[in-house]
Protein backbone atom coordinates (compact mmCIF):
# COMPACT_ATOMS: atom_id res chain seq x y z
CA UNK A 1 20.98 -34.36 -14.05
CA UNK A 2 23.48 -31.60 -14.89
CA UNK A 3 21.40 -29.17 -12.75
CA UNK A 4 21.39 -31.20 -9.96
CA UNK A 5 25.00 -32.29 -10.18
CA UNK A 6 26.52 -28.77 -11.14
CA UNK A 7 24.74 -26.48 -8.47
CA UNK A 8 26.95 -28.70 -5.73
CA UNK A 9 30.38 -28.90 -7.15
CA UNK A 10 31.35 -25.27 -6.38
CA UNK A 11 31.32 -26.44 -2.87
CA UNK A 12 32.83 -29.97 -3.34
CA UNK A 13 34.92 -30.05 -6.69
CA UNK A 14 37.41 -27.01 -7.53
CA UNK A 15 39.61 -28.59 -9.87
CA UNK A 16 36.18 -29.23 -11.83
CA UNK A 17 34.94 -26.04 -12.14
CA UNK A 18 38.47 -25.56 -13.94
CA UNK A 19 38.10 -27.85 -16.15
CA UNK A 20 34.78 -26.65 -16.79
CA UNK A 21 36.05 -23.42 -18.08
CA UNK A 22 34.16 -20.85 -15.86
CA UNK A 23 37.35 -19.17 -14.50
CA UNK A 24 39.54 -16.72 -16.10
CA UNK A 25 43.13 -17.68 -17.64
CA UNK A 26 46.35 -15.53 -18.80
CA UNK A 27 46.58 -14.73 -22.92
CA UNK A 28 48.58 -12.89 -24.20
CA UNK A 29 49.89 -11.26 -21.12
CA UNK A 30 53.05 -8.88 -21.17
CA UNK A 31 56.06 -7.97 -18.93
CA UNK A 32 54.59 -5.55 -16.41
CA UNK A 33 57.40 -3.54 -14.13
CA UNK A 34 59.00 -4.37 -10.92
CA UNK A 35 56.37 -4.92 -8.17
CA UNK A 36 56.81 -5.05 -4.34
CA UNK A 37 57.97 -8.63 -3.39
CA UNK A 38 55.75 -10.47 -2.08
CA UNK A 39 56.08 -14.35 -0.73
CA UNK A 40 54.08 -16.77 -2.11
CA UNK A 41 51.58 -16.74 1.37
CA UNK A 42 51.83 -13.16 1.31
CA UNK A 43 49.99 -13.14 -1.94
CA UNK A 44 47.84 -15.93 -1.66
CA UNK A 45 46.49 -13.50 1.58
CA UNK A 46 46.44 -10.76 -0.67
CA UNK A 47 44.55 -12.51 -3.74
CA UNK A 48 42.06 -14.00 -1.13
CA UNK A 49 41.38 -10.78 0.63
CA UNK A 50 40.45 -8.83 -2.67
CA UNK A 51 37.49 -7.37 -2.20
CA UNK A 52 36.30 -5.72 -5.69
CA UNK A 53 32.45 -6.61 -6.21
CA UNK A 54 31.80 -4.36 -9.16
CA UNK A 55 33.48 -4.80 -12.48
CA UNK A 56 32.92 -5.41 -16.07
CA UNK A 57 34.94 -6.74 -19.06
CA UNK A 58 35.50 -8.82 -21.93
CA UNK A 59 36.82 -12.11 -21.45
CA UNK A 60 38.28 -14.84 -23.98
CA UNK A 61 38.78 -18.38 -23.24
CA UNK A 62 40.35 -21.22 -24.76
CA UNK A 63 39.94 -24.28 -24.47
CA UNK A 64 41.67 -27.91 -25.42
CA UNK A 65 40.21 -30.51 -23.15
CA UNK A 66 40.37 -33.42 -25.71
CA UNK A 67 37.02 -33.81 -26.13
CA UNK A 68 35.31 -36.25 -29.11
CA UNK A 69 34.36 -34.21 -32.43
CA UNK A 70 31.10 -33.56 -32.58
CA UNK A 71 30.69 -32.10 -35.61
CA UNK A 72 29.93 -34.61 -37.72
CA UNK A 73 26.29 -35.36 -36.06
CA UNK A 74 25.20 -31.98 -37.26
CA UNK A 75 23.91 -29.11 -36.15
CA UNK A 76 21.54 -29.23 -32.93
CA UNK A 77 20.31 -25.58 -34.15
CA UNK A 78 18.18 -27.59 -36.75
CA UNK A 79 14.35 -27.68 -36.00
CA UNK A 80 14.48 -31.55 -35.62
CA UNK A 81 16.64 -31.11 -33.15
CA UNK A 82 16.18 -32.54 -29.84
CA UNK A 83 16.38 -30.52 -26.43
CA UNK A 84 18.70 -32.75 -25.07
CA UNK A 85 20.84 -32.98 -27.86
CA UNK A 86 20.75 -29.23 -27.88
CA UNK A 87 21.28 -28.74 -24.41
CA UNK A 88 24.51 -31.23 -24.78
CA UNK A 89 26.08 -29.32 -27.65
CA UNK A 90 25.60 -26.37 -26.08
CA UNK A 91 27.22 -27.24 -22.67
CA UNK A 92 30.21 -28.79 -25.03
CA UNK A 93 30.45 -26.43 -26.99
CA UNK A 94 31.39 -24.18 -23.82
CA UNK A 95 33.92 -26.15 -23.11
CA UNK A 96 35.59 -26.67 -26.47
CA UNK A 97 37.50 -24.00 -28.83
CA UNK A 98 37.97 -20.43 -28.39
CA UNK A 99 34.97 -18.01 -27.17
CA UNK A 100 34.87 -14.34 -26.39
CA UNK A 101 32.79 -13.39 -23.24
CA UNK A 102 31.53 -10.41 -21.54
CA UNK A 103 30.85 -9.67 -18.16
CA UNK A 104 28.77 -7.12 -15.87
CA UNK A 105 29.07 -7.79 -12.00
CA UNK A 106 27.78 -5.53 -8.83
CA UNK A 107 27.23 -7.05 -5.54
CA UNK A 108 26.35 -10.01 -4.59
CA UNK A 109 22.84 -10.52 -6.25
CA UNK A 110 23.36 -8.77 -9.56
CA UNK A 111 25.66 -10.29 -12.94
CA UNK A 112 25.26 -11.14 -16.49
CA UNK A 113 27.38 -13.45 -18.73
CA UNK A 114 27.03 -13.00 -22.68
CA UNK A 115 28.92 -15.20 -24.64
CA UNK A 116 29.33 -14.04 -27.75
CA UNK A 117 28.67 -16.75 -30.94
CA UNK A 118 29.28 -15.87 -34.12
CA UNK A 119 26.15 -13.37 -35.32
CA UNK A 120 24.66 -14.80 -32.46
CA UNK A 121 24.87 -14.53 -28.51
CA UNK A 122 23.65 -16.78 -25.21
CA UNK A 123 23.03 -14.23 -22.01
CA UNK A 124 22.57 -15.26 -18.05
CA UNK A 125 21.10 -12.32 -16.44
CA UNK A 126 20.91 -12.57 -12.81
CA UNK A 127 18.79 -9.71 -10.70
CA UNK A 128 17.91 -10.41 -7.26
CA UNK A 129 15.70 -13.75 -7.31
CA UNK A 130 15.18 -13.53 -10.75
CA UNK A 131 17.28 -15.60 -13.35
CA UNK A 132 17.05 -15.33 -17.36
CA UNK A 133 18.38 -17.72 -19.95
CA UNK A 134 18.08 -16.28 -23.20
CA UNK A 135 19.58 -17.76 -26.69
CA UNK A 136 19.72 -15.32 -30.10
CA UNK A 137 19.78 -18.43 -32.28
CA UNK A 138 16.61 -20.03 -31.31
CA UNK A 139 14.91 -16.90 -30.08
CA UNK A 140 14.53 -19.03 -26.79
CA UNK A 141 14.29 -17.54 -23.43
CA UNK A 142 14.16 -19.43 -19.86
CA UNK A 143 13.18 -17.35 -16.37
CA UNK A 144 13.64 -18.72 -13.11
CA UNK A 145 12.57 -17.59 -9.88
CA UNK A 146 14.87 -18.42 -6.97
CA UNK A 147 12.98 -19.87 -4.04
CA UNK A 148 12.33 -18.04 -1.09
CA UNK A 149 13.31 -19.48 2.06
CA UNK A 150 10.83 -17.84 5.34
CA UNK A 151 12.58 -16.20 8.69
CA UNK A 152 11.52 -19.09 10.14
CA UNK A 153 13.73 -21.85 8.11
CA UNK A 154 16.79 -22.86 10.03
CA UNK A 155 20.08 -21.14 9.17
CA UNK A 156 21.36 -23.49 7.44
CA UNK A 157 18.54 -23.92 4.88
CA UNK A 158 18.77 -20.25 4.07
CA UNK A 159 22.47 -21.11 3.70
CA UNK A 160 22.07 -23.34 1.21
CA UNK A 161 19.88 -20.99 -0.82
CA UNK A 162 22.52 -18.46 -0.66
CA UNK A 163 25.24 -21.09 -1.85
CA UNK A 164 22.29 -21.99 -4.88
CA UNK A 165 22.13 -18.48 -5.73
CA UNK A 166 25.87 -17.78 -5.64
CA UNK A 167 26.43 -21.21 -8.22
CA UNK A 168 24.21 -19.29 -10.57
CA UNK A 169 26.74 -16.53 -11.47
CA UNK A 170 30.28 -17.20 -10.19
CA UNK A 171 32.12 -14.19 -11.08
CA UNK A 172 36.16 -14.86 -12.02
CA UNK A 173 37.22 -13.54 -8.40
CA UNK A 174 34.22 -15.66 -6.51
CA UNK A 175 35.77 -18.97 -8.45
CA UNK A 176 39.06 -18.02 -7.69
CA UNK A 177 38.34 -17.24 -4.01
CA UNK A 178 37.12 -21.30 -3.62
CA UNK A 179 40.46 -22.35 -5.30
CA UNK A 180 42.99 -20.30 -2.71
CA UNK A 181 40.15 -22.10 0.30
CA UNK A 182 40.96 -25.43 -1.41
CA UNK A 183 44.98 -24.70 -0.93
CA UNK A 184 45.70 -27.52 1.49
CA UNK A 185 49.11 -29.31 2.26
CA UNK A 186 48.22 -31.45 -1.23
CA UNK A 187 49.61 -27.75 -2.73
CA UNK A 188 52.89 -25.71 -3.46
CA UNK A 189 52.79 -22.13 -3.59
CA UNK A 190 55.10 -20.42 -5.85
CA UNK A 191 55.50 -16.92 -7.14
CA UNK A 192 56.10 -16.41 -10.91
CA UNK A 193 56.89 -13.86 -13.07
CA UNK A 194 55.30 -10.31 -12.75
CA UNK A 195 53.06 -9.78 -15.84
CA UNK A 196 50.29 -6.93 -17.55
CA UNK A 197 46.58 -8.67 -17.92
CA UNK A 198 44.11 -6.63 -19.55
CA UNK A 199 46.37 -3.22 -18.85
CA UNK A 200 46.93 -4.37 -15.51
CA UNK A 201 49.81 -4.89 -13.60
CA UNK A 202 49.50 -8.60 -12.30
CA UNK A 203 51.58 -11.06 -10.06
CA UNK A 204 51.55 -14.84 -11.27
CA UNK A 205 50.25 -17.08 -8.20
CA UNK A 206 50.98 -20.91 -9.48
CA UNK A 207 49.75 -23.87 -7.65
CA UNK A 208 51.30 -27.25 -8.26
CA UNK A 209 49.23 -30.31 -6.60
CA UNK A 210 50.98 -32.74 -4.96
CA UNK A 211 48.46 -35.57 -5.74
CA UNK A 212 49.19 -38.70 -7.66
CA UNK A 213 45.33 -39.07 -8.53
CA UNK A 214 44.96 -36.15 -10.13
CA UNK A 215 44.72 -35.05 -13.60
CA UNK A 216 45.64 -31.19 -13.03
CA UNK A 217 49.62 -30.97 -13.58
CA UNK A 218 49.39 -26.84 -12.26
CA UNK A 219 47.44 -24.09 -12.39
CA UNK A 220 48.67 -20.43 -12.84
CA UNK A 221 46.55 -17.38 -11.33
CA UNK A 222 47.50 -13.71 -12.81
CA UNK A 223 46.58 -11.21 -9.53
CA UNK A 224 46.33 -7.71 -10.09
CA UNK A 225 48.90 -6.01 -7.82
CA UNK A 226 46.34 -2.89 -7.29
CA UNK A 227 43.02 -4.88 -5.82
CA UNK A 228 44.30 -8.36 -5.41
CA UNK A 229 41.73 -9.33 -7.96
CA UNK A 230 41.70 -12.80 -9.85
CA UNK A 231 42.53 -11.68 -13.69
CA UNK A 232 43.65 -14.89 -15.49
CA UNK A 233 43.97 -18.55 -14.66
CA UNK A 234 45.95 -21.24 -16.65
CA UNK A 235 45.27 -24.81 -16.60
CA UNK A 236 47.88 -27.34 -17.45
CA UNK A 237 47.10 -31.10 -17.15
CA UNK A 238 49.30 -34.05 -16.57
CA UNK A 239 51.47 -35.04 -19.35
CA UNK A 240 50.70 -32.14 -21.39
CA UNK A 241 53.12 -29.95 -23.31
CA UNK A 242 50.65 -26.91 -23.32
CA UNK A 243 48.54 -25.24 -21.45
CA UNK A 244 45.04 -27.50 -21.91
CA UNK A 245 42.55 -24.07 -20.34
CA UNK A 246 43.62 -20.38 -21.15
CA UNK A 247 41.02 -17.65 -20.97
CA UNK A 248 41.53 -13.98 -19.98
CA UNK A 249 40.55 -10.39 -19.28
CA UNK A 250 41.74 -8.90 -22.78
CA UNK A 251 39.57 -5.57 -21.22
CA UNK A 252 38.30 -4.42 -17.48
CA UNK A 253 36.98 -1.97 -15.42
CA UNK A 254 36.12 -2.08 -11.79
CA UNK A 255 33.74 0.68 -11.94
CA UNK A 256 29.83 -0.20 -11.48
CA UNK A 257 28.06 -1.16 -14.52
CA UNK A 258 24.76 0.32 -15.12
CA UNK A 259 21.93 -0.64 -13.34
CA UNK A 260 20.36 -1.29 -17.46
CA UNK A 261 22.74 -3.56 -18.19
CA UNK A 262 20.49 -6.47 -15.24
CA UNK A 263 17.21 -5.60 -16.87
CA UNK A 264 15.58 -7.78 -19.78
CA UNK A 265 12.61 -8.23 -21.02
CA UNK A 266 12.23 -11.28 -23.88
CA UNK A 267 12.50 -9.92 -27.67
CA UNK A 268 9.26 -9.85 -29.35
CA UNK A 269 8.44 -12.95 -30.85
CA UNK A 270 11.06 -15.33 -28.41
CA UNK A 271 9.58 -18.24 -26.38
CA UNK A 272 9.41 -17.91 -23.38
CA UNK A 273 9.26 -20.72 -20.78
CA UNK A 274 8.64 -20.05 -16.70
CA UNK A 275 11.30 -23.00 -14.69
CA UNK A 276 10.02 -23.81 -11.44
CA UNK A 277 13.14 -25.89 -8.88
CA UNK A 278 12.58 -29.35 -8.32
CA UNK A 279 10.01 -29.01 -5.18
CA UNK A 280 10.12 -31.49 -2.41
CA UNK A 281 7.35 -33.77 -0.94
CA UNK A 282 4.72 -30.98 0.63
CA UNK A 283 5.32 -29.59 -3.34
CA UNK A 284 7.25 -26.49 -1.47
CA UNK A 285 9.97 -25.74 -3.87
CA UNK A 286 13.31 -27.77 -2.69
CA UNK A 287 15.99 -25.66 -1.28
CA UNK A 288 19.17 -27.99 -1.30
CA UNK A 289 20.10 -29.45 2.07
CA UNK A 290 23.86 -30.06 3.41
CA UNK A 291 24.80 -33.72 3.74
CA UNK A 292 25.49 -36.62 1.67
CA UNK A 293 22.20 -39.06 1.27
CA UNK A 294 18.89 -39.39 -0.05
CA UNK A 295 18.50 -35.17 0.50
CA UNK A 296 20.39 -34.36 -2.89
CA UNK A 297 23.51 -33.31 -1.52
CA UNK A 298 26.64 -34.90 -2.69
CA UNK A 299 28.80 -37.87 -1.37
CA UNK A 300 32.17 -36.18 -0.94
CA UNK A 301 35.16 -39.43 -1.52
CA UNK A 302 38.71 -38.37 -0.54
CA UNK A 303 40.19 -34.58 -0.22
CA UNK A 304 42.26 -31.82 -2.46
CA UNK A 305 43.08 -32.30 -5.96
CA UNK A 306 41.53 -35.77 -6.27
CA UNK A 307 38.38 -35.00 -4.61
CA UNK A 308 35.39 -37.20 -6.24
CA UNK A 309 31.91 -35.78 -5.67
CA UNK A 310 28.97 -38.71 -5.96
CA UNK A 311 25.14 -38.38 -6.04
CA UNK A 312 23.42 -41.31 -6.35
CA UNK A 313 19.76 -41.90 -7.87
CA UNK A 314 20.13 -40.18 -10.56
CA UNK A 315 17.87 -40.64 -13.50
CA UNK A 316 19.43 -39.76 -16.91
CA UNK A 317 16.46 -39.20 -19.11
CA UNK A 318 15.35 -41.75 -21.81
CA UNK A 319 15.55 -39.17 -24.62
CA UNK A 320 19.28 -37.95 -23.52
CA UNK A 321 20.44 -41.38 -22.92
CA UNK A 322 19.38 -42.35 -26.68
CA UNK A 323 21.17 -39.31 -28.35
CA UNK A 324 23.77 -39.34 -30.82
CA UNK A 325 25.49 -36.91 -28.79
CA UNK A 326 25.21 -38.76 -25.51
CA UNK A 327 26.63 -41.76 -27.32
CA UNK A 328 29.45 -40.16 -29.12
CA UNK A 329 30.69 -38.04 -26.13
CA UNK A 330 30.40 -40.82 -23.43
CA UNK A 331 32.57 -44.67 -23.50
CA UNK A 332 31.51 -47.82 -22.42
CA UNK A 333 32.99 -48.81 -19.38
CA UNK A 334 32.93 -51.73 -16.86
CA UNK A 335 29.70 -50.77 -14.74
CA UNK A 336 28.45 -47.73 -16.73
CA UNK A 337 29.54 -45.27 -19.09
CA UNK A 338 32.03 -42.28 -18.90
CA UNK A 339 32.87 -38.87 -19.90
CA UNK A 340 36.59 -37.73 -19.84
CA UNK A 341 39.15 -34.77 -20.85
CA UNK A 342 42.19 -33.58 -20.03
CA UNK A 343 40.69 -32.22 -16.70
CA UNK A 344 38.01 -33.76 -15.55
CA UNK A 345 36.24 -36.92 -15.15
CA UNK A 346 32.47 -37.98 -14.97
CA UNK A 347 31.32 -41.46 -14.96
CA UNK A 348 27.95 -42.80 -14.77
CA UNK A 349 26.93 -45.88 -13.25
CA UNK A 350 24.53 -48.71 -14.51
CA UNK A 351 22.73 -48.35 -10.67
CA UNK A 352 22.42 -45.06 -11.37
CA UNK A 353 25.32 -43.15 -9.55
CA UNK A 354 26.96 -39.94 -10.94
CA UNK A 355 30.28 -39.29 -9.73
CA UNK A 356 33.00 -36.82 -11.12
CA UNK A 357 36.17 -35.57 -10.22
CA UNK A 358 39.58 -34.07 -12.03
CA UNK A 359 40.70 -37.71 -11.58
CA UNK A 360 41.38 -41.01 -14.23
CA UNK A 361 37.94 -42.63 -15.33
CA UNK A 362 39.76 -45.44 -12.99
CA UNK A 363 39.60 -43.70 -10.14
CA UNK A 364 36.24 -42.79 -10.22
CA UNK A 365 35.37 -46.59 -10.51
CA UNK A 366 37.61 -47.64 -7.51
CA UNK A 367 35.33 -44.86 -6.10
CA UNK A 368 32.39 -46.51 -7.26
CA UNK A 369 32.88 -49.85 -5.86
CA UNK A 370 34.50 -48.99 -2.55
């Protein structure tokens, strides 16, 4: 279900991704010195045209979504552990407290994420077509190979692979890009105060939705004046006093990372399981279609800030639905159950809907039954 859901938002669901915690945010940043002046469309144009694919960098995020505590249902690191419990922490866990992050990016085809656990780390290595998930703690490692779509396939098929392979390993900049697409008239632009990110001299870009439905009060972009590149982001939701997302470059460089830094091979004694994507009904492996029906594609309700995204016929699995964790993190609701923070929204339905947004719980069932 998350698969499914998540590899469509990017397109559908900015403020989500947000709230998700996959884009950068300003910590600690300094006074940087005076800067050309720029309007606040001047630098939106400048931020959007950035074109640096080839960095690397250490990020930390933090996060205070207002999420249930999990803690007290133990550790999912335990052998009697369930997958799905596991799987659930871990996505949570992302999502919740502070984290330190590094990041290798060149091109288009070629990144890696390691977030960095205490005596422990969790890597996405994208090369080409090739994918690897690969956990320290469990010695656990997951490979996926991207389908290949023939010559032959309409454009728009091989489209959609490349918008598949791009949700795989949004960079900072890439995320940031959809958010200055998503500026609409639901949006004020404002310049704020010139700052340093990561040794950089950066401009403050700060959006401010003018949306009654949404849950995001403003969100803060740190550009660096040299490339136009997407440093920081800061999230603040409604009726907050602080910030409820911060996560930064504390170190960068834009030169290209070495080519070593793509390859793995699985540690010696990991286990190793080969993911094949959902395939479709000749059993050729499904490349997702545009649309909103039966094909997998999302139902897109409303526009801007309070966007909701639905897919329907969605079957949550028996062994997730019956976890501790599902039931702790998740409310009963009137005509399913629901998962909410400061920032974003997901409910599920009893007909077995998903639909999310970085809207009220309400709002997503007004959704639901129109």
């Amino acid at each position: 279900m998350t698969r499914k859901w998540t590899k469509w938002v990017p397109a559908a669901a900015v403020p989500a991704i947000i709230a998700a915690g996959v884009i950068v945010a300003p910590l600690g940043a300094t006074a940087a010195g005076d800067l050309p002046e720029k309007s606040p469309r001047e630098l939106l144009d400048f931020a959007a045209a950035a074109d640096v694919d080839a960095f690397a960098g250490t990020v930390e995020q933090t996060s205070e979504l207002g999420l249930p505590e999990l803690s007290a249902l133990g550790s999912t690191d335990s052998p009697d552990a369930t997958g799905s419990d596991s799987d659930l922490a871990s996505m949570l866990d992302l999502a919740t407290g502070s984290h330190t992050a590094r990041v290798w990016v060149d091109g288009a085809e070629r990144a890696r994420l390691q977030v960095l656990d205490p005596l422990a780390e969790r890597n996405l290595i994208r090369s080409g077509d090739d994918v690897w998930f690969y956990s320290s703690t469990d010695q656990t490692a997951t490979h996926v190979t991207l389908p290949d779509v023939p010559e032959g396939v309409a454009a728009d098929a091989r489209a959609a692979k490349e918008r598949y392979i791009e949700s795989l390993d949004r960079s900072p900049a890439e995320l940031a890009d959809e958010l200055y697409a998503a500026v609409d008239e639901s949006t004020e632009i404002s310049v704020g105060s010139e700052s340093e990110v990561a040794g950089r001299a950066a401009y403050e870009l700060r959006l401010d939705p003018d949306d009654a439905d949404t849950l995001v009060d403003s969100v803060s972009v740190s550009i660096d004046a040299e490339t136009g590149l997407a440093l920081a982001v800061e999230v603040r939701a409604v009726g907050a006093a602080d910030p409820v997302f911060r996560s930064a470059f504390t170190e960068i460089t834009l030169e290209t990372p070495d080519a070593s830094v793509f390859e793995f091979t699985p540690p010696e004694g990991a286990t190793v399981t080969e993911k094949a994507l959902p395939t479709g009904p000749s059993g050729d492996r499904a490349v997702p279609e545009t649309g909103g029906d039966e094909s997998g594609a999302p139902t897109v309700i409303g526009s801007g800030w309070s966007t909701v995204v639905e897919l329907g016929d969605v079957e949550i699995p028996a062994e997730l639905a019956e976890s501790p964790l599902f039931d702790t993190a998740t409310t009963a609701v009137d005509g399913g159950r629901a998962f909410s923070t400061a920032l974003v929204s997901v409910l599920l339905t009893d007909d077995g809907r998903v639909l999310a947004g970085a809207v009220p719980v309400s709002v997503l069932q007004a959704a639901a039954a129109g």
